[in-house]
Protein backbone atom coordinates (compact mmCIF):
# COMPACT_ATOMS: atom_id res chain seq x y z
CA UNK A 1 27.40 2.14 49.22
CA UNK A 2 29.95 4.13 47.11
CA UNK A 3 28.07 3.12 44.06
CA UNK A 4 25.23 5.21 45.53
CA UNK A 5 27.08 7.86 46.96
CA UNK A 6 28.50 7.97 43.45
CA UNK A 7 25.43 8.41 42.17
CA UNK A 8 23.81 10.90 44.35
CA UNK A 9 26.53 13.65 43.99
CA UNK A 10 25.87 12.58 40.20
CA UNK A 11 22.41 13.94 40.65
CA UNK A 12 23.46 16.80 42.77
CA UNK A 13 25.76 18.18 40.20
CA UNK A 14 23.45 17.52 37.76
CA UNK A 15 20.59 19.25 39.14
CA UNK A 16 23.11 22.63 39.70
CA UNK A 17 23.95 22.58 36.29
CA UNK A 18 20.03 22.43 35.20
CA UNK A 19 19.30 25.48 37.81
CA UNK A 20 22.29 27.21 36.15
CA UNK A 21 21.66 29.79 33.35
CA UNK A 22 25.28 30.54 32.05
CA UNK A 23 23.76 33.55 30.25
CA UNK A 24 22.64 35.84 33.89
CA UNK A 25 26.07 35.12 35.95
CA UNK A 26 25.88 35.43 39.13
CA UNK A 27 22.79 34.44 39.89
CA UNK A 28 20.65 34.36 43.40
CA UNK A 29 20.41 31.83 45.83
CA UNK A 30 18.75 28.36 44.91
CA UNK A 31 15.77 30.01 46.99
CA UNK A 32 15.01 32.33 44.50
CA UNK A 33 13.95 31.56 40.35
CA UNK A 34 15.43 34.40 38.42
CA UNK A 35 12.99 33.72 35.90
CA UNK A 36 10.27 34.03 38.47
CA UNK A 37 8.08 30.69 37.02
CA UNK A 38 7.46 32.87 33.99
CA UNK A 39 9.29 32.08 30.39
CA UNK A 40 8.28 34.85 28.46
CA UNK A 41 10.50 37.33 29.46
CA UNK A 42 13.64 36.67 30.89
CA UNK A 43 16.18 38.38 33.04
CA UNK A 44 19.69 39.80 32.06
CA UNK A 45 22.16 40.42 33.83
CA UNK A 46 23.95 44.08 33.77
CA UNK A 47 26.24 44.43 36.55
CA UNK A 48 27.30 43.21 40.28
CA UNK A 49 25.55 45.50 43.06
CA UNK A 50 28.16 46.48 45.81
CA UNK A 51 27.24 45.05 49.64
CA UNK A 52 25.17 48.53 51.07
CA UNK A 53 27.18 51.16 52.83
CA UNK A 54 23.64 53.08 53.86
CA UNK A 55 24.26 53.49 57.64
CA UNK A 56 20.34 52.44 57.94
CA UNK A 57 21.14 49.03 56.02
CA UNK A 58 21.18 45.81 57.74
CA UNK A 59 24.41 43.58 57.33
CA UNK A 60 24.49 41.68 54.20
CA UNK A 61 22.28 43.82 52.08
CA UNK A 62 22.98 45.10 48.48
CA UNK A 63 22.88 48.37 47.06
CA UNK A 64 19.14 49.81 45.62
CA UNK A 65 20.18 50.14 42.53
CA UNK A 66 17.89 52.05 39.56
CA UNK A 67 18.74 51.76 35.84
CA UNK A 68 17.80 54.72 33.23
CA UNK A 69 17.95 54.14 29.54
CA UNK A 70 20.24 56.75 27.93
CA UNK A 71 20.77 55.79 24.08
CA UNK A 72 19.08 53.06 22.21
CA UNK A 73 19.71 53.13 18.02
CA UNK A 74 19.66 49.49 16.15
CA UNK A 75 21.48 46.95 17.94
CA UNK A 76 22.78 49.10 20.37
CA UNK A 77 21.26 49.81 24.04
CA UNK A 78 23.30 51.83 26.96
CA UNK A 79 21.75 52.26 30.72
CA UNK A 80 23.15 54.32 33.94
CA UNK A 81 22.76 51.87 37.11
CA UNK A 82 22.41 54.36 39.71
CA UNK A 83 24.04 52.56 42.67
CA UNK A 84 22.11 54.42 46.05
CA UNK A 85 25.65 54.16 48.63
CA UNK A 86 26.86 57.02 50.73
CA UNK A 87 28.73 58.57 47.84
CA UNK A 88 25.99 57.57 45.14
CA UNK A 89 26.95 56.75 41.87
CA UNK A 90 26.49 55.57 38.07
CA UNK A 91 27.76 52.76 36.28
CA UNK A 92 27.12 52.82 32.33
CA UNK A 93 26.73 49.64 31.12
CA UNK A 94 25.58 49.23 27.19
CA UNK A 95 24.07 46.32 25.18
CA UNK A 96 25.73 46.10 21.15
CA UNK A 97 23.07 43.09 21.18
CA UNK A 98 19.84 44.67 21.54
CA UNK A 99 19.70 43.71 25.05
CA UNK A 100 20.88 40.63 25.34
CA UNK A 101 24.54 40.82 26.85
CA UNK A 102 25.79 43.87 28.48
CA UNK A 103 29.18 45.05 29.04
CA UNK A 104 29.70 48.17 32.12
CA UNK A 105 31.67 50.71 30.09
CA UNK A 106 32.13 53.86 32.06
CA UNK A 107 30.77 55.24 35.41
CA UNK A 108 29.71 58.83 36.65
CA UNK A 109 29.59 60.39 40.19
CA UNK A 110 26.22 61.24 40.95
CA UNK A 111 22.91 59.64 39.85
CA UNK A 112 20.81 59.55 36.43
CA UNK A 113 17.62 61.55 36.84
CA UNK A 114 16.55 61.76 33.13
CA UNK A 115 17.58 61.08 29.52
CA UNK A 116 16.77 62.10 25.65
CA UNK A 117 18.47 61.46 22.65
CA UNK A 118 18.80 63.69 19.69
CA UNK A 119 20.10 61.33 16.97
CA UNK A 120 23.58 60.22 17.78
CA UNK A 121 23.78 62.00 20.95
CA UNK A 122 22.13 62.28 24.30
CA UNK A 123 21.22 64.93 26.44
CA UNK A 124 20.56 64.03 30.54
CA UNK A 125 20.10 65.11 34.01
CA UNK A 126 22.03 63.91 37.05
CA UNK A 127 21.74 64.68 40.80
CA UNK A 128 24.77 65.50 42.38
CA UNK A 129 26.40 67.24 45.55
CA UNK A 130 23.36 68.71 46.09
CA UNK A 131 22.35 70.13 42.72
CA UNK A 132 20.86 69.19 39.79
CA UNK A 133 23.26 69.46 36.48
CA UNK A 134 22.54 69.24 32.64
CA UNK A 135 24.73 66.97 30.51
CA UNK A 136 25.89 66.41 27.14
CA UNK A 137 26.00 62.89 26.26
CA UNK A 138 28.53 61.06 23.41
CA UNK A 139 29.74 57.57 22.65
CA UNK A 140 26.56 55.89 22.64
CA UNK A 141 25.86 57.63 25.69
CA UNK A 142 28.76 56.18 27.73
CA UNK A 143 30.90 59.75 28.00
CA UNK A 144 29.50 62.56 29.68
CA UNK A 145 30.29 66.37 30.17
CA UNK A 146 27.84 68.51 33.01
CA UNK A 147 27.12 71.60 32.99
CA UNK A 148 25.12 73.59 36.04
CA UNK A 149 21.34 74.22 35.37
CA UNK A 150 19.40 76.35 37.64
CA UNK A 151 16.82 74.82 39.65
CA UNK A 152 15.19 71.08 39.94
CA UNK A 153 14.05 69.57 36.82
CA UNK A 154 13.60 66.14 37.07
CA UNK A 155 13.21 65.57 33.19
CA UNK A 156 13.75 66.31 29.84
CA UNK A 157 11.35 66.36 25.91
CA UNK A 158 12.90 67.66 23.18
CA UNK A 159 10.76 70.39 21.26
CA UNK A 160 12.56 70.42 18.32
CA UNK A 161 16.38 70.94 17.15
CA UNK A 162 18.12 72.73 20.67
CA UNK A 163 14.72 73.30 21.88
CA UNK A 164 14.15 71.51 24.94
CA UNK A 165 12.26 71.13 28.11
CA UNK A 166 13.45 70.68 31.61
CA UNK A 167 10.51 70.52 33.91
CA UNK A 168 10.05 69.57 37.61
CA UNK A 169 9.13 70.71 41.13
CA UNK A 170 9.91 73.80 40.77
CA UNK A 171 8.49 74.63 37.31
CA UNK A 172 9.21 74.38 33.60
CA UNK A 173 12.28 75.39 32.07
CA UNK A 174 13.29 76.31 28.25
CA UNK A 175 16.26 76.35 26.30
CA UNK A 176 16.49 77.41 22.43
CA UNK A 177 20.71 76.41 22.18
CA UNK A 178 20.89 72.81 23.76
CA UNK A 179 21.55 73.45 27.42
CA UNK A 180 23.48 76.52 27.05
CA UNK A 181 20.99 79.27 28.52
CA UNK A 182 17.77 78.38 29.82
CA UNK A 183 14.65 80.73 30.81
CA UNK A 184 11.23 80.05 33.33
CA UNK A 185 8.74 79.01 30.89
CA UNK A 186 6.28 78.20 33.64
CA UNK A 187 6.15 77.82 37.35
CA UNK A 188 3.21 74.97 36.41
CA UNK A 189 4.14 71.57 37.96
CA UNK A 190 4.19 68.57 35.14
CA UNK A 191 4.28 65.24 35.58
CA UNK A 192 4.45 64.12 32.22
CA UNK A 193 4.95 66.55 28.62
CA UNK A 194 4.28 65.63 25.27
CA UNK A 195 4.17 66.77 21.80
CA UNK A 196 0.32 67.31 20.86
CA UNK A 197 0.99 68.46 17.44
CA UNK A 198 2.91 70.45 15.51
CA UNK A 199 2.35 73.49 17.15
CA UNK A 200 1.21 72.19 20.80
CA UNK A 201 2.16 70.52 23.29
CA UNK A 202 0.02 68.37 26.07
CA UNK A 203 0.99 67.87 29.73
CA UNK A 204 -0.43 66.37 32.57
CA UNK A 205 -0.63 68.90 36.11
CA UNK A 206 -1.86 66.70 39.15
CA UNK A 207 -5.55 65.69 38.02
CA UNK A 208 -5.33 67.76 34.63
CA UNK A 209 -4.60 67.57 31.54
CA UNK A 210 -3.58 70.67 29.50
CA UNK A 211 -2.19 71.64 26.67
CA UNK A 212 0.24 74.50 25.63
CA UNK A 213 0.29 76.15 22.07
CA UNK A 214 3.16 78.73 22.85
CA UNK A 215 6.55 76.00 24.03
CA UNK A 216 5.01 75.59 27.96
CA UNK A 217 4.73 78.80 28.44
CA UNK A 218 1.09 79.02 29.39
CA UNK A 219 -1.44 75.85 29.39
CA UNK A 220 -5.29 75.63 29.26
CA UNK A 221 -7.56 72.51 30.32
CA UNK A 222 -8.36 69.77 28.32
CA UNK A 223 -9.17 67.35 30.73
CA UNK A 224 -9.43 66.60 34.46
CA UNK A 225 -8.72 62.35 35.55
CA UNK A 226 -9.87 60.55 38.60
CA UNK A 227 -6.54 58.88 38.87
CA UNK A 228 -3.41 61.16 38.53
CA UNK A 229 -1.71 60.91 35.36
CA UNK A 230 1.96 60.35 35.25
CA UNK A 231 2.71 59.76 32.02
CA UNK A 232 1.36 60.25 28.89
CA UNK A 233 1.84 58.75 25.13
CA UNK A 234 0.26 59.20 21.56
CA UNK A 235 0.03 55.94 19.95
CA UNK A 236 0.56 55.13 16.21
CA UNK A 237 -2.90 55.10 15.55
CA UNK A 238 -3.30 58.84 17.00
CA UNK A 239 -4.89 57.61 19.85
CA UNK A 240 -3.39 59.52 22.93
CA UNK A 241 -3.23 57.17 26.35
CA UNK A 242 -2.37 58.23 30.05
CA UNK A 243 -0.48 55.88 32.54
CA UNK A 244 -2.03 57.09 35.79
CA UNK A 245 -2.35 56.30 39.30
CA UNK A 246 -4.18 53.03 40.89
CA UNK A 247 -2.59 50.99 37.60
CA UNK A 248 -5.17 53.25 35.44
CA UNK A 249 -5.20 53.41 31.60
CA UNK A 250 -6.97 56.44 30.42
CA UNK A 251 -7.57 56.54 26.24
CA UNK A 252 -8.80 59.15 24.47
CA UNK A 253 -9.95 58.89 20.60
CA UNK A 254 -10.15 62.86 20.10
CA UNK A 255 -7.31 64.45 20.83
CA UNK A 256 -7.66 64.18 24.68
CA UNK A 257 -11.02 66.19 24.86
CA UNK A 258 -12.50 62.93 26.45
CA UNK A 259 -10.92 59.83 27.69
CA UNK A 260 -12.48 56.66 29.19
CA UNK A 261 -10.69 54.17 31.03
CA UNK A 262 -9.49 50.93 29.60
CA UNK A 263 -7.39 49.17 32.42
CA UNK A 264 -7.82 49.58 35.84
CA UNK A 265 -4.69 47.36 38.03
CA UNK A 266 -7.19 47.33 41.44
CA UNK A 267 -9.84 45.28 39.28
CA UNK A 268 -7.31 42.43 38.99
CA UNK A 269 -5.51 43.18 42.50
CA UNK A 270 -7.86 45.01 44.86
CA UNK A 271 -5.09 46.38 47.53
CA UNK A 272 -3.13 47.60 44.49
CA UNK A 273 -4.39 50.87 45.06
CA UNK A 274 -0.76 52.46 45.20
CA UNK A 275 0.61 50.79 41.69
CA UNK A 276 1.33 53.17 39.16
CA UNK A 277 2.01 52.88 35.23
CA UNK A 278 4.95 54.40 34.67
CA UNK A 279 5.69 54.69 31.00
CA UNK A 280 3.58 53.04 27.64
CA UNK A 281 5.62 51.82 24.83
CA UNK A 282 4.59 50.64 21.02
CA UNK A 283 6.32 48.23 18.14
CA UNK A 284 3.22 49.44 15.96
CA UNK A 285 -0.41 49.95 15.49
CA UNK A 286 -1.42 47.23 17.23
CA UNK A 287 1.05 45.96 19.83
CA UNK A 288 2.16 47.69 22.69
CA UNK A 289 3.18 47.63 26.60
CA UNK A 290 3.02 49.37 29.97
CA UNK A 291 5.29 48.94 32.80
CA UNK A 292 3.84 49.50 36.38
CA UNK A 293 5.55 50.51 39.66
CA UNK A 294 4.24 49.32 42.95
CA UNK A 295 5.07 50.39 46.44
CA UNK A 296 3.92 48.74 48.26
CA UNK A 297 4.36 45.59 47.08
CA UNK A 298 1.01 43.68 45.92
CA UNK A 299 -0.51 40.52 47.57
CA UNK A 300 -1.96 39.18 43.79
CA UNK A 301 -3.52 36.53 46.14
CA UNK A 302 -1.57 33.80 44.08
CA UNK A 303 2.03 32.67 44.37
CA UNK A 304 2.85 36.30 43.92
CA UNK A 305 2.10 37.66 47.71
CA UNK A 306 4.60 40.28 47.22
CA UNK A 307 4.23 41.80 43.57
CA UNK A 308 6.98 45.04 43.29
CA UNK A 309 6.00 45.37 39.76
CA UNK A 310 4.16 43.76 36.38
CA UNK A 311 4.49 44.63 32.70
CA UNK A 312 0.94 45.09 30.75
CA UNK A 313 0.48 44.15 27.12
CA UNK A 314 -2.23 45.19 24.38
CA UNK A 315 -2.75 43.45 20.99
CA UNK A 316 -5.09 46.12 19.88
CA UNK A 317 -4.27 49.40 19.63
CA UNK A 318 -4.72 49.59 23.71
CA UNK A 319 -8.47 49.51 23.32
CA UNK A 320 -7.66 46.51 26.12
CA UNK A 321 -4.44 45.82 28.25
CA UNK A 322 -3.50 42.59 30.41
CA UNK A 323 -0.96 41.61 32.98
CA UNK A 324 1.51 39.87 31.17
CA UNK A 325 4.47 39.42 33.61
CA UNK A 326 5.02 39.77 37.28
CA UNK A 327 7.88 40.24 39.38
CA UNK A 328 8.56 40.42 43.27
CA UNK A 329 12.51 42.16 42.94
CA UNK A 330 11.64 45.03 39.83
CA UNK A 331 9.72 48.17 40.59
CA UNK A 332 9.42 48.68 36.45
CA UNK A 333 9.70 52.46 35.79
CA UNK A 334 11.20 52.13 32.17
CA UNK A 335 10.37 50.84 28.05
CA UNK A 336 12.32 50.60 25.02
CA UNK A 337 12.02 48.06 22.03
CA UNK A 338 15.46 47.61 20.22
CA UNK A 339 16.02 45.62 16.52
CA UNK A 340 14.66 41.98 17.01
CA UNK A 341 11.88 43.49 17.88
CA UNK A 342 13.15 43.15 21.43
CA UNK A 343 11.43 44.81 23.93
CA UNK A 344 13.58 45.89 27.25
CA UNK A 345 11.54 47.18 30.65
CA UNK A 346 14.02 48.39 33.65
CA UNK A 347 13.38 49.60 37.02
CA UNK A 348 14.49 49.97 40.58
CA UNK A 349 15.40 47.08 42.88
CA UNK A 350 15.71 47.93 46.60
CA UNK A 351 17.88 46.72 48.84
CA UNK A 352 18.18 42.55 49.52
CA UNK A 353 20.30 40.20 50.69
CA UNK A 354 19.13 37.40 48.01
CA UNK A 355 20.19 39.36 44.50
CA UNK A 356 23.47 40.24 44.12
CA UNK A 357 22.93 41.18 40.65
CA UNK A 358 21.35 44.23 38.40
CA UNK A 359 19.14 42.96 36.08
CA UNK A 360 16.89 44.41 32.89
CA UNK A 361 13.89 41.92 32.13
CA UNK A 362 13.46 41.20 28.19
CA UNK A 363 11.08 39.68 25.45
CA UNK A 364 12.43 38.53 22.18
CA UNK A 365 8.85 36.98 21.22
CA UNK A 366 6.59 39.75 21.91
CA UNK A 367 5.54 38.45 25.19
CA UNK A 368 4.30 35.25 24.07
């Protein structure tokens, strides 16, 4: 009888050490896979999320937390974990692996709202006490100084040297010396701005898409989409591609006088009608990757009754795009690649009592 009690708690231990990944400390309950049954992307793990102290949270729930990319050059990667508590706040955390282990190396008060990155340093906008501030960003993006900016951007494109946009609900803004002055360009809403060419830029408005030949300060239409743009991308080929609405790829071949739809999310996942790609991403002519938001979360009609987000993959230029990872904790609103290639997607995880842990998903294989 000892003999096979002996062996029993043999096999217990053993079994917790298999379940174990010493490289995502702490992990969830043994309810929940981290690696959600998929093993080409993994999880990593950025920081501990504090217990909620929302007075609408439910005992024993964790912060939402939502990380923003701020810097990313070679090896080196740095976020902002914006922790949603009563008094909201930031946590930097930055990667000197290209993604793979993270260390928390400052924090801000307030919460990340947008990023860009001029070389070695960062520009960024935060929400805080009310107002919406510009920032000056150093140290790989871990040290930060704010400055007020008038009005509610939500985020930032750099035109060229201190020529940058800040563009929101309330309009478009301009600034010719980094941050310190800034002018109305437009009162036009954008949900997405891009550099055209060298003298233009291209936006997307609700249904349209425009373009701008004089810094945002007028636009005329190019297009008008079925699904709602909400971001928009040139790839290396010179192709341009939307990320809209309904999980909707829009391409266009000349210069986003006509586009045609290559990936449709609702085809796949009928009652995905609320999904949304978020941002597009290439490594190079041929490979690239879309993250998609979805709230509500997606019965896939599969294991996966409650899909928060997926990450999309092309192999040809995005003349076609697949699912090629799921999740049911990661609303995916963010895309980098860093050296390795390694390709990095963050997002926004609500509230739970399951994860006590921030996490960025990652492929070191190009999603294979």
């Amino acid at each position: 009888m000892k003999i096979q009690k002996l062996l029993m708690l043999c096999l217990v231990v053993s079994i917790a050490i298999v379940a174990c990944n010493p490289d995502d400390p702490p992990g969830p309950t043994s309810e929940f896979r981290l690696d959600e049954n998929q093993s080409n992307w993994t999880k990593r793990f950025l920081l501990q999320r504090p217990p909620s102290d929302l007075p609408s949270s439910l005992p024993g729930m964790f912060s939402q937390a939502e990380t923003k990319i701020l810097y990313n050059s070679g090896d080196t990667v740095t976020v902002g974990v914006n922790l949603y508590q009563n008094i909201p706040y930031s946590i930097i955390a930055t990667s000197y692996t290209s993604g793979i282990s993270w260390l928390q190396s400052s924090s801000i008060n307030g919460l990340f709202k947008s990023s860009i990155q001029d070389g070695e340093k960062c520009y960024g906008l935060r929400y805080y006490l009310g107002e919406t501030q510009w920032g000056d960003g150093y140290q790989y993006g871990r040290s930060w100084d704010w400055h007020t900016i008038v009005g509610n951007p939500d985020k930032l494109i750099q035109i060229s040297g201190d020529t940058i946009l800040a563009y929101g609900s309330d309009g478009i803004r301009r600034t010719t010396d980094a941050g310190t002055t800034w002018t109305i360009a437009s009162t036009e809403i954008a949900t997405s701005i891009a550099i055209y060419n060298d003298s233009m830029l291209i936006g997307a408005f609700g249904s349209d898409i425009m373009v701008s030949s004089n810094m945002g300060s007028s636009w005329s239409l190019l297009y008008t989409a079925t699904n709602t743009p909400n971001t928009l991308f040139r790839a290396p080929d010179g192709s341009w591609l939307a990320g809209c609405t309904s999980g909707s790829i829009l391409r266009s071949t000349d210069l986003g006088n006509n586009w045609s739809q290559v990936f449709l999310l609702t085809q796949q996942y009928s009652n995905a009608t609320l999904a949304e790609i978020k941002e597009i991403h290439f490594l190079d002519s041929q490979n690239g990757f879309a993250v998609v938001s979805c709230l509500p979360a997606v019965n896939c009609g599969d294991s996966f009754d409650a899909m928060t987000g997926c990450i999309l993959r092309t192999v040809d230029s995005g003349n076609t795009w697949t699912v090629n990872y799921r999740s049911e904790f990661i609303r995916y609103t963010g895309l980098i690649s860093s050296n390795g290639p390694h390709v990095i997607a963050t997002g926004i995880q609500a509230e739970d009592n399951i994860l006590t842990g921030v996490y960025i998903t990652i492929t070191t294989s190009l999603g294979n």
